[in-house]
C-alpha atoms as a PDB file:
ATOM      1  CA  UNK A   1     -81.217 -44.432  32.862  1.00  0.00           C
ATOM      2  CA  UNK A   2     -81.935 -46.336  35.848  1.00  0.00           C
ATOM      3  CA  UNK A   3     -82.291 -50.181  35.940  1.00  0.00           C
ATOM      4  CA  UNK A   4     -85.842 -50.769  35.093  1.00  0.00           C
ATOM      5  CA  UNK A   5     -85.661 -48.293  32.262  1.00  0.00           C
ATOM      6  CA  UNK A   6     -82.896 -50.476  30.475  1.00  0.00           C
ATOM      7  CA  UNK A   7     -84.678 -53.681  31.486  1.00  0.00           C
ATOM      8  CA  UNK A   8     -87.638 -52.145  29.300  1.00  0.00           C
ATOM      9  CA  UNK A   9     -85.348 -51.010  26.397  1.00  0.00           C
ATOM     10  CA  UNK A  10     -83.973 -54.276  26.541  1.00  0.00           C
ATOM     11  CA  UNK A  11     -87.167 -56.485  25.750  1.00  0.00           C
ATOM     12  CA  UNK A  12     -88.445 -53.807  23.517  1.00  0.00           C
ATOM     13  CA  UNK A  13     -85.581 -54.386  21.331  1.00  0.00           C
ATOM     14  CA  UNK A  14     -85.501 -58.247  21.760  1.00  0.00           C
ATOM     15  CA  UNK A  15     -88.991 -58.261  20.184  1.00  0.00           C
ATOM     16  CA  UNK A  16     -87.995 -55.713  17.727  1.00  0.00           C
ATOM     17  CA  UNK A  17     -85.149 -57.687  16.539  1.00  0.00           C
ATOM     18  CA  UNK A  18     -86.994 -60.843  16.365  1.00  0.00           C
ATOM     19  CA  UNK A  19     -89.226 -59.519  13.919  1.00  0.00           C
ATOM     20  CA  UNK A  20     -86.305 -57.659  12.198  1.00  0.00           C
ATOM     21  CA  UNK A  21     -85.177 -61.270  11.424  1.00  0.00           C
ATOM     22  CA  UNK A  22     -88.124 -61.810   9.431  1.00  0.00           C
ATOM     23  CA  UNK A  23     -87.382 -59.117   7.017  1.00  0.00           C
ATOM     24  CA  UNK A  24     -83.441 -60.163   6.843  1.00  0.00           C
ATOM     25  CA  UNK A  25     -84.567 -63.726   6.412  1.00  0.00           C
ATOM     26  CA  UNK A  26     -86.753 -62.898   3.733  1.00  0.00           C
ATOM     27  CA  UNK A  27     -84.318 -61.179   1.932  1.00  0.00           C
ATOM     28  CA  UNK A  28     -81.562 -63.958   2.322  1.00  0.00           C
ATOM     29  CA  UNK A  29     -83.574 -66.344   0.297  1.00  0.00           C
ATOM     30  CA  UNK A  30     -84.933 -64.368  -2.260  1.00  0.00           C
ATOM     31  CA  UNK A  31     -84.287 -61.641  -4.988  1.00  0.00           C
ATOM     32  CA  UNK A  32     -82.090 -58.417  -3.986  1.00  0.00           C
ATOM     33  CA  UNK A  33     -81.916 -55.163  -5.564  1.00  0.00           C
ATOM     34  CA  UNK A  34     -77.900 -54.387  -5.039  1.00  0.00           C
ATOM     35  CA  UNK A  35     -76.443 -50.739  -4.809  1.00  0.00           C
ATOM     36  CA  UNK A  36     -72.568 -50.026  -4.301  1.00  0.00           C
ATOM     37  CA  UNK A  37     -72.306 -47.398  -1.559  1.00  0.00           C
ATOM     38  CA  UNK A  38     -68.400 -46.078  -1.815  1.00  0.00           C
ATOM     39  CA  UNK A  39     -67.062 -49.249  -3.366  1.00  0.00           C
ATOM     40  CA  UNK A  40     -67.732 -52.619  -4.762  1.00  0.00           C
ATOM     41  CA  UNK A  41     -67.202 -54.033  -1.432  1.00  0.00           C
ATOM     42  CA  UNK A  42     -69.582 -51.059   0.161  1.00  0.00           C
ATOM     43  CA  UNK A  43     -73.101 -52.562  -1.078  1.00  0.00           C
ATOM     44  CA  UNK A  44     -76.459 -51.676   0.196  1.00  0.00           C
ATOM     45  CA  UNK A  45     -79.471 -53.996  -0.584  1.00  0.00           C
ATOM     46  CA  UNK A  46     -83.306 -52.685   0.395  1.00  0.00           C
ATOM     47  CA  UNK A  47     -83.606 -55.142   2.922  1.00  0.00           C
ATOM     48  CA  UNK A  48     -80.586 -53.009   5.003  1.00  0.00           C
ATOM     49  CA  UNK A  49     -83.096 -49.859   4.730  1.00  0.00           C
ATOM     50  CA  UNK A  50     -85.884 -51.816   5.472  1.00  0.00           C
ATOM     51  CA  UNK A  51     -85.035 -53.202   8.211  1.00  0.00           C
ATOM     52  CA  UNK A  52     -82.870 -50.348   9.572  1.00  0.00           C
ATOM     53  CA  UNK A  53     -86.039 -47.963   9.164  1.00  0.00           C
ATOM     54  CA  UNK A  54     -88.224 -50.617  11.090  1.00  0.00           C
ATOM     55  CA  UNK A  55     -86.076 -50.856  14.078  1.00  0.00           C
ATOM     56  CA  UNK A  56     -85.743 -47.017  14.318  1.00  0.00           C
ATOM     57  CA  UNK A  57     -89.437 -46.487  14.061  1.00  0.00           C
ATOM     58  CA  UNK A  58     -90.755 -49.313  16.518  1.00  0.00           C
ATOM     59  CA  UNK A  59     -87.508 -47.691  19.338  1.00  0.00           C
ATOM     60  CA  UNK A  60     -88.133 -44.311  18.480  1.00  0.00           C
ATOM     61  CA  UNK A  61     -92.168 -44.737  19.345  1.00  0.00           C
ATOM     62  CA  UNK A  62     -91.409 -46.741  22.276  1.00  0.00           C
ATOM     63  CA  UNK A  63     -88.581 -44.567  23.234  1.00  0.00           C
ATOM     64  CA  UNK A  64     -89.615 -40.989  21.405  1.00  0.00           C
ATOM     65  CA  UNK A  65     -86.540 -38.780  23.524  1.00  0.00           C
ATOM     66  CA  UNK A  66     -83.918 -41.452  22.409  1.00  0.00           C
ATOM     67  CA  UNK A  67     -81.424 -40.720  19.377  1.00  0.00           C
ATOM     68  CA  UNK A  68     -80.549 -42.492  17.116  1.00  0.00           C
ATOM     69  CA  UNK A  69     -76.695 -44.030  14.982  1.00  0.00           C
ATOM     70  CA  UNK A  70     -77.567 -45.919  12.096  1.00  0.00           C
ATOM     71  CA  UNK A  71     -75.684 -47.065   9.196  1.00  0.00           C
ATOM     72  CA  UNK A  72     -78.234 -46.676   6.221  1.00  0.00           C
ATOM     73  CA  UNK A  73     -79.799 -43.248   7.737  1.00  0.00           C
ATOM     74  CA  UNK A  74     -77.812 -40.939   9.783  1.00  0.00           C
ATOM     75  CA  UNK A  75     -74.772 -38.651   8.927  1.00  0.00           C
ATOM     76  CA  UNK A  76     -74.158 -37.966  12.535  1.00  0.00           C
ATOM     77  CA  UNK A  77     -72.380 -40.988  14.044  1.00  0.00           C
ATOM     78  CA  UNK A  78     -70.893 -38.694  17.733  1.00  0.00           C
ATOM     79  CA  UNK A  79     -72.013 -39.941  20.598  1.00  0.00           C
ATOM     80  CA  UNK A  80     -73.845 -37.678  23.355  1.00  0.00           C
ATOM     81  CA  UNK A  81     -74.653 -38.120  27.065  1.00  0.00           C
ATOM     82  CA  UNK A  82     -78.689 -38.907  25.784  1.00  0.00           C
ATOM     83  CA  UNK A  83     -79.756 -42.446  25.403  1.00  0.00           C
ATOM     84  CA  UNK A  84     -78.444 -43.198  22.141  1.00  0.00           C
ATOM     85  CA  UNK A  85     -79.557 -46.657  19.536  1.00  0.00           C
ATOM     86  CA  UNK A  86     -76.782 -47.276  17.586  1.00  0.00           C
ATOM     87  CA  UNK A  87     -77.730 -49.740  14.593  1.00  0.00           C
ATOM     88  CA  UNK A  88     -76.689 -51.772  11.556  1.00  0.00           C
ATOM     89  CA  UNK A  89     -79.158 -53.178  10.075  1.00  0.00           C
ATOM     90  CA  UNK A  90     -77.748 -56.100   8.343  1.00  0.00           C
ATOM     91  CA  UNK A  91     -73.758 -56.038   9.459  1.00  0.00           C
ATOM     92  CA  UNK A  92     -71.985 -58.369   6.386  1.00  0.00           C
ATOM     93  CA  UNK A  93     -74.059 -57.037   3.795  1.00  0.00           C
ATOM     94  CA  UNK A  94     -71.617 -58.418   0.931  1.00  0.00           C
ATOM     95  CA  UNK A  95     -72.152 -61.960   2.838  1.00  0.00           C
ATOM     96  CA  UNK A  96     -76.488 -61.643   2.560  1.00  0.00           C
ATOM     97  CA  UNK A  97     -75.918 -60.397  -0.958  1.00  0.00           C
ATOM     98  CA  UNK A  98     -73.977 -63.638  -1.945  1.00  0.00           C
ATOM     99  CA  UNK A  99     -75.890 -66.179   0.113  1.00  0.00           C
ATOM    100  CA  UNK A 100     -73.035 -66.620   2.485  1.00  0.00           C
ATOM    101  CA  UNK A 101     -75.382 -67.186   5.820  1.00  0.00           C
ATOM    102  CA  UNK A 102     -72.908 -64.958   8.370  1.00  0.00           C
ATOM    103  CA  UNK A 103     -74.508 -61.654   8.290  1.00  0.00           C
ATOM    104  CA  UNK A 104     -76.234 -59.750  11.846  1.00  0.00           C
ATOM    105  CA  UNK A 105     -78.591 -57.307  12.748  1.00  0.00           C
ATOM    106  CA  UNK A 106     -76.950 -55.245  15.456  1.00  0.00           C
ATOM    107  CA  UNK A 107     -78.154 -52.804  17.825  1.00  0.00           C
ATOM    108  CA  UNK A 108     -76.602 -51.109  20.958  1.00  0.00           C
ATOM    109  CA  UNK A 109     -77.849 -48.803  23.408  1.00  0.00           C
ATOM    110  CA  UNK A 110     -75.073 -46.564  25.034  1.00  0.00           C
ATOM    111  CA  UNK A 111     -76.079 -44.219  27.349  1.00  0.00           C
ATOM    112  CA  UNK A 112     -73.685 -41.410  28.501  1.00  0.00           C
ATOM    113  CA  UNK A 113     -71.453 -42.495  26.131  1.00  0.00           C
ATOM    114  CA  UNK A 114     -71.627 -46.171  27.768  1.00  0.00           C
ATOM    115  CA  UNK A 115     -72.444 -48.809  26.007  1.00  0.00           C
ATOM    116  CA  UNK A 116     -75.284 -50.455  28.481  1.00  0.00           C
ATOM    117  CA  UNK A 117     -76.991 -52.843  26.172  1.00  0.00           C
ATOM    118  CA  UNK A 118     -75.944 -55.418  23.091  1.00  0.00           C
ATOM    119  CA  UNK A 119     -77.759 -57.400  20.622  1.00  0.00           C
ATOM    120  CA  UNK A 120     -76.411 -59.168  17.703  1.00  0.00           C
ATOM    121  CA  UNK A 121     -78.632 -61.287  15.562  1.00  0.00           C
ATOM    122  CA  UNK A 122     -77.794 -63.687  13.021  1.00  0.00           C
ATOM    123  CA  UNK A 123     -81.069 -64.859  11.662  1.00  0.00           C
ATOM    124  CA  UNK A 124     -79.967 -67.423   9.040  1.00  0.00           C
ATOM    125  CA  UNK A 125     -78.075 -69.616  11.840  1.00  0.00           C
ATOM    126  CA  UNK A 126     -81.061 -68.557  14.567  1.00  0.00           C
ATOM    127  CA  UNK A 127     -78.108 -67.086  16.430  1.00  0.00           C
ATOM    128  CA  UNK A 128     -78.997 -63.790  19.155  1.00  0.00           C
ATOM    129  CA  UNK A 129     -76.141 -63.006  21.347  1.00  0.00           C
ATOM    130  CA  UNK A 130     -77.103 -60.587  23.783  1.00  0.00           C
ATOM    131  CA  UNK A 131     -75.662 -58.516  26.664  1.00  0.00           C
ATOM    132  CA  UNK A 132     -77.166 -56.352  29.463  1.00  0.00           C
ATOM    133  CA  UNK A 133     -73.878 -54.080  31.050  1.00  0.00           C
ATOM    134  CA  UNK A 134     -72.835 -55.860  34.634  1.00  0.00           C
ATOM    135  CA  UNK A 135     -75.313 -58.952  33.623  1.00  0.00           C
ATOM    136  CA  UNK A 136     -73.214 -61.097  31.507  1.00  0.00           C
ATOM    137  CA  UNK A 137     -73.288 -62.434  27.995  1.00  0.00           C
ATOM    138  CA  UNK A 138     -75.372 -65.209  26.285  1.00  0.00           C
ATOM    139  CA  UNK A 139     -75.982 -67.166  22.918  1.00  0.00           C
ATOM    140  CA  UNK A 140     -79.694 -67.962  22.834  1.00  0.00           C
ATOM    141  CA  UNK A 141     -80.300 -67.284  26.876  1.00  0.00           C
ATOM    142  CA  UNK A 142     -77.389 -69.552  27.065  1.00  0.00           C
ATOM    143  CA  UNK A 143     -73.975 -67.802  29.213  1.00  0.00           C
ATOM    144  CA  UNK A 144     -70.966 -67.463  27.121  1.00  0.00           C
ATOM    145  CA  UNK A 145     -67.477 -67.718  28.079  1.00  0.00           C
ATOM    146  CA  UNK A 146     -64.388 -66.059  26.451  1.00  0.00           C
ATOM    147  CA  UNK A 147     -61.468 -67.906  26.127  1.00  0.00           C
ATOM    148  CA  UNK A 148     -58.571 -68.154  28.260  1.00  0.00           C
ATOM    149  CA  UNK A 149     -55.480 -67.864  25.975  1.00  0.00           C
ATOM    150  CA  UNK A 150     -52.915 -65.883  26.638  1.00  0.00           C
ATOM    151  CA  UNK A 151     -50.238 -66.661  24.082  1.00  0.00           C
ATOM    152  CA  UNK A 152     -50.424 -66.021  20.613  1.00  0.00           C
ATOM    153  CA  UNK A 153     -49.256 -69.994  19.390  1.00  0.00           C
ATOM    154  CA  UNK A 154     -52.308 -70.666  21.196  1.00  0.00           C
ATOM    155  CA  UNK A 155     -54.304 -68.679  19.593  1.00  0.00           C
ATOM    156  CA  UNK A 156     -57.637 -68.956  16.669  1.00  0.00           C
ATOM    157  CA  UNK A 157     -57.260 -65.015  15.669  1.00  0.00           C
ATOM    158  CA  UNK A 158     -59.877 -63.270  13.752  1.00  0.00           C
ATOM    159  CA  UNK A 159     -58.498 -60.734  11.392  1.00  0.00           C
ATOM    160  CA  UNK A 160     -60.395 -58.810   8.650  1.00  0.00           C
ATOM    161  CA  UNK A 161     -57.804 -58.828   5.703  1.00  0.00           C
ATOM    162  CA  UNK A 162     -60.355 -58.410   3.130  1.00  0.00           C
ATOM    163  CA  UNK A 163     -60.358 -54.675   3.777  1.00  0.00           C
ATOM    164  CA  UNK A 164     -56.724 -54.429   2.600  1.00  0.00           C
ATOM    165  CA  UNK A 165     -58.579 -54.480  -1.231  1.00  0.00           C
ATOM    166  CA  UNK A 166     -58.726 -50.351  -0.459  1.00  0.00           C
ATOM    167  CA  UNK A 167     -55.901 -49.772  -1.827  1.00  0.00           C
ATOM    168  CA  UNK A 168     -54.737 -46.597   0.894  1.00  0.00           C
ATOM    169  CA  UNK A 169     -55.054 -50.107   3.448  1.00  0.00           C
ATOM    170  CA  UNK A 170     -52.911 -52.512   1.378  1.00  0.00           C
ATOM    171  CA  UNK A 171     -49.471 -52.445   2.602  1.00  0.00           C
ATOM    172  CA  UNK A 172     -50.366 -52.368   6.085  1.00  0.00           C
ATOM    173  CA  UNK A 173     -52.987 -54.989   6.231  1.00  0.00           C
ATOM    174  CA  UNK A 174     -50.736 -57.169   4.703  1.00  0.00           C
ATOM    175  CA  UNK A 175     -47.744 -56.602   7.319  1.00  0.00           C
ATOM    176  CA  UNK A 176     -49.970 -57.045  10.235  1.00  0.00           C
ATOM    177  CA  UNK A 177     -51.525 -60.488   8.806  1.00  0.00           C
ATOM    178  CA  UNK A 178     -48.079 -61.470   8.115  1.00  0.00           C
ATOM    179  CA  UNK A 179     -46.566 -60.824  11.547  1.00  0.00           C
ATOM    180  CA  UNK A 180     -49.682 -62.710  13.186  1.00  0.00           C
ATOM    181  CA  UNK A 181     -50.463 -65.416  10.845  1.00  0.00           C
ATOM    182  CA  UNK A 182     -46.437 -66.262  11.603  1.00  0.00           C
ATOM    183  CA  UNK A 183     -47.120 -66.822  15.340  1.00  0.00           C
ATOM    184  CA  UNK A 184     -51.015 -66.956  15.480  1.00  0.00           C
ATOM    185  CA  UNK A 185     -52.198 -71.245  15.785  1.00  0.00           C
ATOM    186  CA  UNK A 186     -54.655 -69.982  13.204  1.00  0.00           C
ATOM    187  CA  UNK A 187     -55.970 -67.003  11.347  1.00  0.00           C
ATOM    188  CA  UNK A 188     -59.844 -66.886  10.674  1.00  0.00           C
ATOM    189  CA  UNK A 189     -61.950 -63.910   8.530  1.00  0.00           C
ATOM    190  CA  UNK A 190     -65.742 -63.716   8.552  1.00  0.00           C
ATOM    191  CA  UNK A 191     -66.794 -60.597   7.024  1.00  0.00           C
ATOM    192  CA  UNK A 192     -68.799 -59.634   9.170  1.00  0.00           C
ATOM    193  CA  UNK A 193     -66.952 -57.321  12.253  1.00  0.00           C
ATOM    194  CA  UNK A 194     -69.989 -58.044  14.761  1.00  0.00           C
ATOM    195  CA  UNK A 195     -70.105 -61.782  14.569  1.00  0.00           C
ATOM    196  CA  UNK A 196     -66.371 -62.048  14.512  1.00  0.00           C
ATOM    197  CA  UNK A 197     -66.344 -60.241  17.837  1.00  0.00           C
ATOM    198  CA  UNK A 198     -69.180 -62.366  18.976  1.00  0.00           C
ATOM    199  CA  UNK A 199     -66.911 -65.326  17.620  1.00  0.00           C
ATOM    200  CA  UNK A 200     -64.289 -64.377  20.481  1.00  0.00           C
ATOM    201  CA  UNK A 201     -67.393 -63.396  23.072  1.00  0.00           C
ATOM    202  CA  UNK A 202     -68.161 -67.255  22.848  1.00  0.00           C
ATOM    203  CA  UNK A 203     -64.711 -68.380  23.263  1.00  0.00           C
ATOM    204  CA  UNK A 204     -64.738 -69.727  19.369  1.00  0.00           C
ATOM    205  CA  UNK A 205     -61.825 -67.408  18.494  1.00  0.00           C
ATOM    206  CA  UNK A 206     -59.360 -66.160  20.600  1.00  0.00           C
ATOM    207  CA  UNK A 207     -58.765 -62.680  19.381  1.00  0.00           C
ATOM    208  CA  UNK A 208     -59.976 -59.809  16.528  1.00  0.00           C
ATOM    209  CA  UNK A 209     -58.720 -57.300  15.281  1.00  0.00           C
ATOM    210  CA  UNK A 210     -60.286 -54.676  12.629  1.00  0.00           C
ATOM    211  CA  UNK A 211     -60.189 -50.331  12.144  1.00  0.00           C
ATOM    212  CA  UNK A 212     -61.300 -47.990   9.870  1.00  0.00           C
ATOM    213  CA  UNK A 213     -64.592 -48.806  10.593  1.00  0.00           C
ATOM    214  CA  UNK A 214     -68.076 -47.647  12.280  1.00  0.00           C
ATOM    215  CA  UNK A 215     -69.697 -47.184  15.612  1.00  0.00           C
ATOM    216  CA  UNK A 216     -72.113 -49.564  14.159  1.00  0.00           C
ATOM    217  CA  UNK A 217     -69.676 -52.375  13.137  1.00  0.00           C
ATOM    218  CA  UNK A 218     -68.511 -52.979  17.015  1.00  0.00           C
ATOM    219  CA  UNK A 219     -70.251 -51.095  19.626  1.00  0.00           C
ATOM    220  CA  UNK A 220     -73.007 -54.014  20.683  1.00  0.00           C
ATOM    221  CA  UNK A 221     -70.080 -56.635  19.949  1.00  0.00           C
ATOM    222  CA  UNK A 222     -67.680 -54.851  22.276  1.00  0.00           C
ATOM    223  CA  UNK A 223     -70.349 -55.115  25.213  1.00  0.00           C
ATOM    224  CA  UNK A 224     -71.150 -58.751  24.886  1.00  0.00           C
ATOM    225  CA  UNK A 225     -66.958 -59.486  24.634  1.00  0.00           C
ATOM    226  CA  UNK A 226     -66.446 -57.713  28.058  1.00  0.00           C
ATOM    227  CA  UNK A 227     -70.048 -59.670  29.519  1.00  0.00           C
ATOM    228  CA  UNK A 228     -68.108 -62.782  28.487  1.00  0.00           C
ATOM    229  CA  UNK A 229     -64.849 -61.839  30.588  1.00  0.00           C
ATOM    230  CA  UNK A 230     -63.047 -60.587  27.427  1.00  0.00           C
ATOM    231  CA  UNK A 231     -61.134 -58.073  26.822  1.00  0.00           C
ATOM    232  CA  UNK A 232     -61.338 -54.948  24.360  1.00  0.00           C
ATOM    233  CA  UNK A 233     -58.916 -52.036  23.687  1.00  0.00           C
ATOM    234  CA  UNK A 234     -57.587 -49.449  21.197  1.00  0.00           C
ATOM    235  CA  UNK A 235     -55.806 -50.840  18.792  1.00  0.00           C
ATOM    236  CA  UNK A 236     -52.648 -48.730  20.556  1.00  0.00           C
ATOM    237  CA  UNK A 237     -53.050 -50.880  23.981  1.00  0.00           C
ATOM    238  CA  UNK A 238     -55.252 -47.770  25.016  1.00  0.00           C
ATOM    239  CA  UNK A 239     -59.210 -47.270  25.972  1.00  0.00           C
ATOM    240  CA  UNK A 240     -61.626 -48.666  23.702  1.00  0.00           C
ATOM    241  CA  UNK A 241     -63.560 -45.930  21.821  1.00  0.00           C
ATOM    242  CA  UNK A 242     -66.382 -46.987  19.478  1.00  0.00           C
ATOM    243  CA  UNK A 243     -66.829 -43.738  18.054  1.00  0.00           C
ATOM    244  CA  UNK A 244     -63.315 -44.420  16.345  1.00  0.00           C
ATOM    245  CA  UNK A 245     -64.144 -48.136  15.174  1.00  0.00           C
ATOM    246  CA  UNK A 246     -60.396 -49.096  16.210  1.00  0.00           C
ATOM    247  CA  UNK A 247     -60.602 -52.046  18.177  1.00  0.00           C
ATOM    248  CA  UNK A 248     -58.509 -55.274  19.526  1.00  0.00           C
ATOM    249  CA  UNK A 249     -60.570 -58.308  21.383  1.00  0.00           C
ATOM    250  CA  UNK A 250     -59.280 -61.085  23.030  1.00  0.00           C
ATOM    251  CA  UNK A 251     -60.391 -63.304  25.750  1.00  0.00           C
ATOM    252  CA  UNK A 252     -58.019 -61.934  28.413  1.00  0.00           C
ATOM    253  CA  UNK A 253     -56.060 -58.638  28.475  1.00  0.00           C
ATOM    254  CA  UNK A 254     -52.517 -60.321  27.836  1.00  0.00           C
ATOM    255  CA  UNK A 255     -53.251 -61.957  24.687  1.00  0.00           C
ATOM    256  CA  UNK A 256     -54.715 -58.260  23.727  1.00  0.00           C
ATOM    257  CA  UNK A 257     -51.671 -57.198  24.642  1.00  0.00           C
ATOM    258  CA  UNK A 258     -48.996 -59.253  23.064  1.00  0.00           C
ATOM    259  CA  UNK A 259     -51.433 -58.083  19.565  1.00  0.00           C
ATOM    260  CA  UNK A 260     -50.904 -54.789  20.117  1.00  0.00           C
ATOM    261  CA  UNK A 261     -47.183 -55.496  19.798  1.00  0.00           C
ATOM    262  CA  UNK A 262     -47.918 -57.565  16.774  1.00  0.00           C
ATOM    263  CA  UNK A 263     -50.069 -55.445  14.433  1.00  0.00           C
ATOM    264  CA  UNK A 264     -47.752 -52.337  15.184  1.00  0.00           C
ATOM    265  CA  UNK A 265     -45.874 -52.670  11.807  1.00  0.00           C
END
């Protein structure tokens, strides 16, 4: 895609997303229907279906040769070289579902496997972070900055320990809090992967960590981390993949690095 094509994809799905909110918002302060998905902590309300089948249909008419990742609707979560949307409609569903106001709409754009465009969306806090690749980040048309720690004592790190309550996770969840929450300045979880990494795009936290989850969970996060000046790699010290939903963030590459030391236990 050349320029002008992803400066059109871009403000289709800004006003997309805006009136996304509307339907998020609207489910926030009122009555949810509540389905468990693989778990009691994998819940689906309608509002995630509504809102993920509105964005798909107002990109897909605008953008009819475009595929499509998202979290409530497609099996298929490989990436090709075609433009590709790749969405969660409400990331932190557990969050909307108990009135806790940090939950996102998310959308990406990756094109040859690139991720090229980011949007997440808290509607609750009126909170749209956004990302154009090679353009930098912002918070409500605002530029971001991510921080410039590179030891861990100085560090705020983000680290989602509530997924150690799979049991399969347990044991290792628990030894990498541990090891950082003995050398971190502070540990922080949000529930919600995209606004955590969004929480280190702004320079808020200084790192996060998370795996074993989705495309959908960190691909438009990732972007807007790296727009900020952050860094983002495997959670091995290699490339970051979103396809494998393995990812550590940090403000600059040395801080990423000393993690990858510290959650190898």
């Amino acid at each position: 895609m050349i320029q002008v094509e992803i400066d059109e994809a871009y403000n289709t799905l800004m006003e997309a997303v805006a009136k996304a909110s509307e339907i998020v918002t609207t489910g926030f302060e009122g009555t949810k229907n509540v389905e468990e998905k693989s778990a009691s902590y994998d819940l689906v309300t309608e509002f995630d279906r509504k809102t993920e089948d509105f964005l798909i249909a107002t990109l897909s008419k605008a953008f009819p040769h475009h595929k499509f990742i998202g979290e409530e609707t497609t099996a298929q979560i490989k990436l090709t070289d075609a433009p590709t949307w790749i969405i969660d409609p409400i990331d932190g569903t557990t969050n909307f579902v108990h009135c806790f106001p940090h939950s996102a709409i998310s959308v990406a754009l990756a094109v040859n496997r690139e991720i090229v465009i980011g949007v997440v969306c808290n509607p609750m806090l009126v909170q749209t972070f956004t990302a154009i690749k090679g353009k930098g980040a912002f918070l409500n048309g605002k530029p971001i900055r991510a921080s410039t720690a590179t030891e861990l004592r100085d560090a705020v790190v983000g680290f989602e320990i509530s997924l150690a309550s799979k049991p399969e996770y347990l044991d290792k969840f628990v030894k990498r809090y541990r090891s950082c929450v003995a050398q971190a300045q502070g540990m922080r979880c949000l529930g919600s992967a995209q606004l955590s990494l969004c929480m280190v795009a702004q320079g808020a936290w200084d790192a996060y960590h998370v795996e074993y989850l989705y495309p959908w969970d960190v691909a438009a996060g990732s972007l807007i981390i790296t727009e900020a000046g952050g860094c983002v790699m495997d959670i091995d010290g290699g490339e970051f993949n979103c396809e494998t939903g393995r990812i550590i963030s940090a403000g600059t590459k040395s801080l990423a690095e000393k993690l990858v030391d510290v959650f190898d236990v």
